[in-house]
Protein backbone atom coordinates (compact mmCIF):
# COMPACT_ATOMS: atom_id res chain seq x y z
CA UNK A 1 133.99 131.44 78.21
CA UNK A 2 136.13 132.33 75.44
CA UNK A 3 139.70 130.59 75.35
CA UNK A 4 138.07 127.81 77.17
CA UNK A 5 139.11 124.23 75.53
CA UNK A 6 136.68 121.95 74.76
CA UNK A 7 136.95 119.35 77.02
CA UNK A 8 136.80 122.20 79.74
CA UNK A 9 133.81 123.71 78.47
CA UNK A 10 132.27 120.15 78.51
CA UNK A 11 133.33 119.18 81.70
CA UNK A 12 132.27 122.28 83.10
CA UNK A 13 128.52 121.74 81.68
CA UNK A 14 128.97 118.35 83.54
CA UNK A 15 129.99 119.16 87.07
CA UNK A 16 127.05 121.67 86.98
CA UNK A 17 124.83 118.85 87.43
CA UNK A 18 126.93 116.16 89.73
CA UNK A 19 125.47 116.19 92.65
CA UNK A 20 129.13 115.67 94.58
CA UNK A 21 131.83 118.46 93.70
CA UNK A 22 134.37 115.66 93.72
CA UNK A 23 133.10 113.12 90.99
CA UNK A 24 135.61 112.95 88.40
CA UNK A 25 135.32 112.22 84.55
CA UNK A 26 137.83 110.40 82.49
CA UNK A 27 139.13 112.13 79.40
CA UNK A 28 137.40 109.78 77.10
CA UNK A 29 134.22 110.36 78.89
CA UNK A 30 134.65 114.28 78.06
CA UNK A 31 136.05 113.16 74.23
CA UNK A 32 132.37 110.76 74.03
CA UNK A 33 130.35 113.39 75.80
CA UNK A 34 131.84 116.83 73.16
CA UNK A 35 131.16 114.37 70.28
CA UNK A 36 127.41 113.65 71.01
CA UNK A 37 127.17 117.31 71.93
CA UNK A 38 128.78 118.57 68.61
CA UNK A 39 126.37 115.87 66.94
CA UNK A 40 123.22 117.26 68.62
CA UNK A 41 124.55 120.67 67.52
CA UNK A 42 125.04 119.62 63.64
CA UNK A 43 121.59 117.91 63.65
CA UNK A 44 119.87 120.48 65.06
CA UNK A 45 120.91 123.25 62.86
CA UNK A 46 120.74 120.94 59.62
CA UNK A 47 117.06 120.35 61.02
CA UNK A 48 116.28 123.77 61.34
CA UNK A 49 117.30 124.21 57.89
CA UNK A 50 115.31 121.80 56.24
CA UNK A 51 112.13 123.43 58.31
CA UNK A 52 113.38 126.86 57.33
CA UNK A 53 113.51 125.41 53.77
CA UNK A 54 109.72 124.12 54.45
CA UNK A 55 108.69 127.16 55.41
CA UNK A 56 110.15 128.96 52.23
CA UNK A 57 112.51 130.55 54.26
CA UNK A 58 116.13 131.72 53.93
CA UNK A 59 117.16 132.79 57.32
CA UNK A 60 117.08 130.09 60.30
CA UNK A 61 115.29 131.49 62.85
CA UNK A 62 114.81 130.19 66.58
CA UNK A 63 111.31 129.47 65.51
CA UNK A 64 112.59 126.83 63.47
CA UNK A 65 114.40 125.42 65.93
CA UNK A 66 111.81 125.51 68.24
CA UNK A 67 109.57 123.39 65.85
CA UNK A 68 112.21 120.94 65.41
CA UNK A 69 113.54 120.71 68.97
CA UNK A 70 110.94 117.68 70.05
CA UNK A 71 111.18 115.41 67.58
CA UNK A 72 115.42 115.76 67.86
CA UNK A 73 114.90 115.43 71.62
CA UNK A 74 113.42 112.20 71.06
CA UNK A 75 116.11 110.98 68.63
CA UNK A 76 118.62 111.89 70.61
């Protein structure tokens, strides 16, 4: 995946689940869709970080991120 843009990585990650190889996304689609990705990415690790913080921790582990993941899956 490396050199990939980021509107080809997104629309990638969205043709993976169209059920027809043909549908088509606009470009502001893929611009609104790699914003509320990068969003879910920047909440989730400043999430992690507060539990890590909780948890009198200095590393940000995937266990952290585990415990966090439902609640942000609701919010989001």
């Amino acid at each position: 995946m490396a050199g990939w843009g980021q509107g080809e990585l997104v629309s990638r990650l969205l043709h993976l689940h169209f059920r027809d190889c043909k549908t088509k996304v606009s470009g502001d689609a893929l611009q609104l869709m790699a914003e509320l990705l990068r969003i879910f990415v920047v909440e989730a690790a400043a999430r992690g970080v507060c539990q890590a913080q909780a948890e009198d921790l200095d590393i940000v582990d995937v266990d952290q991120l585990e415990k966090v993941l439902p609640q942000l899956l609701l919010d989001f």
